[in-house]
Protein backbone atom coordinates (compact mmCIF):
# COMPACT_ATOMS: atom_id res chain seq x y z
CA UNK A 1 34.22 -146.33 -30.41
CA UNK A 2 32.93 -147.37 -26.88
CA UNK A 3 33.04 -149.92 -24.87
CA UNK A 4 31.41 -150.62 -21.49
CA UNK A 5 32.15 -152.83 -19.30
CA UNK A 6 29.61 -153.77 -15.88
CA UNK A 7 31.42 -154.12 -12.52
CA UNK A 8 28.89 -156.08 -11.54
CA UNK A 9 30.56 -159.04 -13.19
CA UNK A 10 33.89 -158.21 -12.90
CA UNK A 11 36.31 -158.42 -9.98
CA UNK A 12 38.90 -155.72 -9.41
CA UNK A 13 41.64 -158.56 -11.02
CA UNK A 14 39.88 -158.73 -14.22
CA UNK A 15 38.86 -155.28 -14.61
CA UNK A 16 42.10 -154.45 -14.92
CA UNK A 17 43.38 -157.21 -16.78
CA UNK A 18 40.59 -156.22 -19.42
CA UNK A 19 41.67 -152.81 -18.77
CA UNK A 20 44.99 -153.49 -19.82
CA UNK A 21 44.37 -155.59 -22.79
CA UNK A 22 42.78 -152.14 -23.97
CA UNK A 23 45.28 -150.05 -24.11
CA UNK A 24 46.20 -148.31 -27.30
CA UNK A 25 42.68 -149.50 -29.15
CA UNK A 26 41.98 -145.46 -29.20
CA UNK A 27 38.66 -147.03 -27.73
CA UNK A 28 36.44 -145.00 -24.70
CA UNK A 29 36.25 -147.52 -22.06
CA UNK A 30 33.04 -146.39 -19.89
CA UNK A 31 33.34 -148.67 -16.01
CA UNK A 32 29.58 -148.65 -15.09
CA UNK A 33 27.47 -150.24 -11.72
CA UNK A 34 31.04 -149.48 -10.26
CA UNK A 35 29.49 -148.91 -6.81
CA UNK A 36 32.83 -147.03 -5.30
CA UNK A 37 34.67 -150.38 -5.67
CA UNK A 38 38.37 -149.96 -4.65
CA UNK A 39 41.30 -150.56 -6.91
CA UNK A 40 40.32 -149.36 -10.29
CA UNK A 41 42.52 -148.69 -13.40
CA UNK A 42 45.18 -150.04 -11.17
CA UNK A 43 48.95 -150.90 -12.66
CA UNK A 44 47.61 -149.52 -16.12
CA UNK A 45 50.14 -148.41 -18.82
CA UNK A 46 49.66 -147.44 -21.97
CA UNK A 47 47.42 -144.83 -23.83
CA UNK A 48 43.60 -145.69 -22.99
CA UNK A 49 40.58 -143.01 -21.84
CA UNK A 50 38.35 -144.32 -19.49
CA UNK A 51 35.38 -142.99 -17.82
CA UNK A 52 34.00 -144.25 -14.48
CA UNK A 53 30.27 -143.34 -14.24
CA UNK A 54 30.09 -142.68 -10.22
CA UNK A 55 32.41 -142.72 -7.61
CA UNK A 56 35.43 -144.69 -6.87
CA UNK A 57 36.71 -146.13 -3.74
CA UNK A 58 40.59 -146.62 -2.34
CA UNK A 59 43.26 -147.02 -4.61
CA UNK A 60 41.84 -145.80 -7.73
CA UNK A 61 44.97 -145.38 -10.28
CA UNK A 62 47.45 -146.43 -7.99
CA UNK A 63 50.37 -147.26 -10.06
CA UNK A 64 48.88 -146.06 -13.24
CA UNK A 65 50.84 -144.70 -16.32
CA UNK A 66 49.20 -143.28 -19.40
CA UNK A 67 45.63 -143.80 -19.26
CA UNK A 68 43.53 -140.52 -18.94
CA UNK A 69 40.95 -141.49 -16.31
CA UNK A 70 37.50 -139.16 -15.78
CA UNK A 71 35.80 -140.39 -12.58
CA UNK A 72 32.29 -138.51 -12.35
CA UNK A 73 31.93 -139.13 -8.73
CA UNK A 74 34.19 -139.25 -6.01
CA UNK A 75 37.29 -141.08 -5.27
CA UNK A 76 38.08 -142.89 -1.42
CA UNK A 77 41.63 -142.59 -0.01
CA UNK A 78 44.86 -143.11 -1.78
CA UNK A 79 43.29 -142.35 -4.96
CA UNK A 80 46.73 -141.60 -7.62
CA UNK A 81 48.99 -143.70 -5.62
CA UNK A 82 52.47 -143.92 -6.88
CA UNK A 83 50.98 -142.74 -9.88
CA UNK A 84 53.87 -142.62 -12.77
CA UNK A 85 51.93 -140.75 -15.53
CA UNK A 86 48.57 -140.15 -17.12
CA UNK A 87 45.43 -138.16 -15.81
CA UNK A 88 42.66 -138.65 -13.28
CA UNK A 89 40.11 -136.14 -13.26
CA UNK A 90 38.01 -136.54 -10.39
CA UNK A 91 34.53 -134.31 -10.77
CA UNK A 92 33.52 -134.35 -7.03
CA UNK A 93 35.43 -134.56 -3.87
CA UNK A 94 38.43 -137.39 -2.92
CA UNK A 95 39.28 -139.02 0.40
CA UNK A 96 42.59 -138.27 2.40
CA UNK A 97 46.16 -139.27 1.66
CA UNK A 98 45.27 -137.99 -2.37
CA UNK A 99 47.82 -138.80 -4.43
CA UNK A 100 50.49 -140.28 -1.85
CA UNK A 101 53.91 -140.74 -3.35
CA UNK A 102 52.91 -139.76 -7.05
CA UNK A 103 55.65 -139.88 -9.58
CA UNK A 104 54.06 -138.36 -12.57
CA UNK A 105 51.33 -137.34 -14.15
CA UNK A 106 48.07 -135.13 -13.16
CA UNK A 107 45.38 -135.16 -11.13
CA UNK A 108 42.57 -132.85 -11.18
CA UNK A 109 40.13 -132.70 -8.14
CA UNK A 110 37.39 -130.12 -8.78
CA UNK A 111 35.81 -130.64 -5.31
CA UNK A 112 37.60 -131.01 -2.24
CA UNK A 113 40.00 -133.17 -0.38
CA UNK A 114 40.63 -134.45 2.59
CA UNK A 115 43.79 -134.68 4.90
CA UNK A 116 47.08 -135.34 3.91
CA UNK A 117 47.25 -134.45 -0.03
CA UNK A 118 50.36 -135.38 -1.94
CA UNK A 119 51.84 -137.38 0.57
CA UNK A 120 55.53 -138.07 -0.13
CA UNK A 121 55.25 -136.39 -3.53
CA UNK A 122 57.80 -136.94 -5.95
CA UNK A 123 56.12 -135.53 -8.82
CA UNK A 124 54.17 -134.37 -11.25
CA UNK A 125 50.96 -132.33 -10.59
CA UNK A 126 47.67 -132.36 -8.31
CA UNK A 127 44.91 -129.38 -8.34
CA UNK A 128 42.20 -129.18 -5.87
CA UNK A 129 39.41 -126.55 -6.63
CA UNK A 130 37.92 -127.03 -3.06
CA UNK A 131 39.27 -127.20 -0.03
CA UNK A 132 41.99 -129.61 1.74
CA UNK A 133 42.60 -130.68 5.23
CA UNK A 134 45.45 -130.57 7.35
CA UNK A 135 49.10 -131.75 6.40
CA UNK A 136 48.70 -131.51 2.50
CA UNK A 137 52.09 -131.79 1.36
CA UNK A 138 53.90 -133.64 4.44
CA UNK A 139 57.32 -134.75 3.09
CA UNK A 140 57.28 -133.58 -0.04
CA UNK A 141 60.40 -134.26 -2.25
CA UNK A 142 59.24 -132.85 -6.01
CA UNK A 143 56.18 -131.69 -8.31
CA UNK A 144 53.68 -128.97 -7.33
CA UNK A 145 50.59 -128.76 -5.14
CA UNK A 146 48.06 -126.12 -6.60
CA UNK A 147 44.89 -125.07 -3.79
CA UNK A 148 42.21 -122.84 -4.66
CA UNK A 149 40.38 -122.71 -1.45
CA UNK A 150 40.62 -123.50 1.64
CA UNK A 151 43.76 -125.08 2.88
CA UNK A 152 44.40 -126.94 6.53
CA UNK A 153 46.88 -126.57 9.09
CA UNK A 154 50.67 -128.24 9.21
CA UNK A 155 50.35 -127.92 4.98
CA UNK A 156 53.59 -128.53 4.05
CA UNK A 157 55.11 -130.32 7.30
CA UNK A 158 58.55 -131.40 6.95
CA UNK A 159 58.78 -130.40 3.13
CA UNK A 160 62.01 -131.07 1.34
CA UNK A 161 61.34 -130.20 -2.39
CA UNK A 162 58.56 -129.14 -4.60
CA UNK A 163 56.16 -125.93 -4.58
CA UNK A 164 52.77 -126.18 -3.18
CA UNK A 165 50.86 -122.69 -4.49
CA UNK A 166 47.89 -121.24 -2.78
CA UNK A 167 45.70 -118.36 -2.57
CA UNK A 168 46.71 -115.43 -0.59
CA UNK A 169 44.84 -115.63 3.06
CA UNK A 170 43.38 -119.32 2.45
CA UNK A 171 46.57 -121.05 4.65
CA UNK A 172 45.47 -121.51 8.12
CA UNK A 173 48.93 -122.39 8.84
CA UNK A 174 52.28 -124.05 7.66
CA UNK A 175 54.19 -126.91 9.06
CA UNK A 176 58.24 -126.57 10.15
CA UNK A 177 60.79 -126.38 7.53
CA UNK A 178 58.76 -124.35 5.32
CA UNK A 179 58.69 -120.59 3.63
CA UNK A 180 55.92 -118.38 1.94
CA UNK A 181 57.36 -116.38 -0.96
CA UNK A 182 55.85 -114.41 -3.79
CA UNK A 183 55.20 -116.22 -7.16
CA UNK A 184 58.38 -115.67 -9.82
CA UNK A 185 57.55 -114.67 -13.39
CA UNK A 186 58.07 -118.62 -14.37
CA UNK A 187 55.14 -119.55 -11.81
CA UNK A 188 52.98 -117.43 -13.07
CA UNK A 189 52.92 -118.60 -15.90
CA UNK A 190 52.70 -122.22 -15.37
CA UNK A 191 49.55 -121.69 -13.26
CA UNK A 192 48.19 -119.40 -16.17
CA UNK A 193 48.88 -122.63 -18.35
CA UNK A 194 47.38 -125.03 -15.96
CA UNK A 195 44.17 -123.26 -15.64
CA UNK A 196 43.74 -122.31 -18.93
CA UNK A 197 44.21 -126.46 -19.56
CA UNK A 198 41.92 -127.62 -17.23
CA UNK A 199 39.31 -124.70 -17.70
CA UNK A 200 39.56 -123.28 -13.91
CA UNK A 201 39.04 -119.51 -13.82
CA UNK A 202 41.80 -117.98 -11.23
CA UNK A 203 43.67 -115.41 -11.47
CA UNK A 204 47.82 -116.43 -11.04
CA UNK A 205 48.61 -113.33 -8.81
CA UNK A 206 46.27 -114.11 -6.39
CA UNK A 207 48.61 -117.01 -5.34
CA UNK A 208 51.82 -117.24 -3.04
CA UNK A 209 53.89 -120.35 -2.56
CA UNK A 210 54.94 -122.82 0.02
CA UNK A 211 58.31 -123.78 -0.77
CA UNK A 212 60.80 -125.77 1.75
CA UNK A 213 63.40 -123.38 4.34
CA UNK A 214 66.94 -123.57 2.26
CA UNK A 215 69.81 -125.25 4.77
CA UNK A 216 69.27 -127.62 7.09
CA UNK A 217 66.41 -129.16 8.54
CA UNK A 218 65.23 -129.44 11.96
CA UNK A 219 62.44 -131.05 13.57
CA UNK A 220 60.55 -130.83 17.04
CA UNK A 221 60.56 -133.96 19.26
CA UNK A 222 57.08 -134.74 19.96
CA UNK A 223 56.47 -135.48 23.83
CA UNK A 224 53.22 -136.43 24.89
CA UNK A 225 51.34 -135.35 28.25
CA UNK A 226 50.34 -138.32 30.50
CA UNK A 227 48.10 -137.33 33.18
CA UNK A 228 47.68 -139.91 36.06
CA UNK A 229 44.43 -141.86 36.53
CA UNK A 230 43.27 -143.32 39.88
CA UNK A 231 43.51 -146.75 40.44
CA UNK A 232 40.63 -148.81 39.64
CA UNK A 233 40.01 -151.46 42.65
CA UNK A 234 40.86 -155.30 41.30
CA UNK A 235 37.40 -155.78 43.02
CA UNK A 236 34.98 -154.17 41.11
């Protein structure tokens, strides 16, 4: 069965409260008119499938845990936040700061992404097809980063756990505190698994990994450059 609800005459409070009240009715939930409103499928747990027809805006699945969530447009920023568990497939592109702090779960981005991916990740896993901006995986602690393009500079800055995989030549740099090493045998086959799941043709050996330096870590003091400016007469 499906069910469809119209944003346009729900706020974000009882979309999710009707949201909720779904879960487990092994009904298809189908968000329409949603217009990239922010804070969808928020604080959901429980086993519910929902489909948003368009694009999302900030927040989407933050805090979610269970619910397998196809968004056909995009997603804004912070999309997956402290996500615990569940899926969000997201069919076009997603803002920056993707997945910040995520617990559990998946999340599926077959376009790109901007800055900042996997913030703070604990765990869990998040797959961009496109490419990524700068910083993806800045303080890292756990789970796995998976890049099939293009990836930015400072990607893993200041990781302490976790394994961001990418394709060999697409890093245009790495942040401090960070290695590249080949892919083991048990890699390999995870990312044979993953694509196979999520029906992404790549081949496994075309990827190295980002993986944190063992021992401890150290960090460069940022100092900025002021340059002096003349005096600007009281008079003018």
């Amino acid at each position: 069965m499906v069910q469809e609800l119209d944003l346009e005459r729900l706020d974000e409070r009882e979309l999710n409260q009707r949201l909720q009240a779904l879960v487990g009715s092994a009904e298809q939930v189908v968000l329409r008119n949603t217009h990239a409103r922010h804070n969808i499928a928020v604080n959901i747990h429980g086993a519910l499938d929902v489909v948003v027809q368009g694009s999302a805006g900030f927040y989407c699945c933050g805090f979610m845990n269970g619910p397998n969530v196809l968004v056909t447009g995009n997603v804004g920023w912070y999309a997956a936040d402290n996500m615990l568990g569940g899926k969000l497939i997201v069919q076009n592109n997603a803002g920056s700061n993707l997945a910040p702090s995520m617990i559990g779960g998946t999340v599926l981005v077959r376009g790109s992404a901007g800055s900042r991916v996997g913030y703070g990740l604990k765990g869990g896993t998040v797959i961009v097809c496109g490419s990524v901006g700068m910083l993806t995986g800045q303080q890292m602690l756990g789970g796995r980063i998976v890049l099939l393009n293009a990836v930015g500079t400072n990607t893993g800055e200041s990781m302490y756990g976790g394994v961001i995989f990418f394709r060999r030549g697409a890093l245009a740099g790495a942040g401090s505190n960070v290695r590249v090493r080949a892919p083991e045998q048990t890699d390999l086959e995870a990312l044979e698994w993953l694509f196979a799941e999520n029906n992404i043709r790549a081949d496994p050996r075309e990827f190295e990994c980002l993986v944190p330096r063992t021992g401890k870590q150290s960090f460069h003091i940022f100092k900025p450059q002021f340059e002096k400016r003349e005096q600007v007469s009281e008079h003018l």
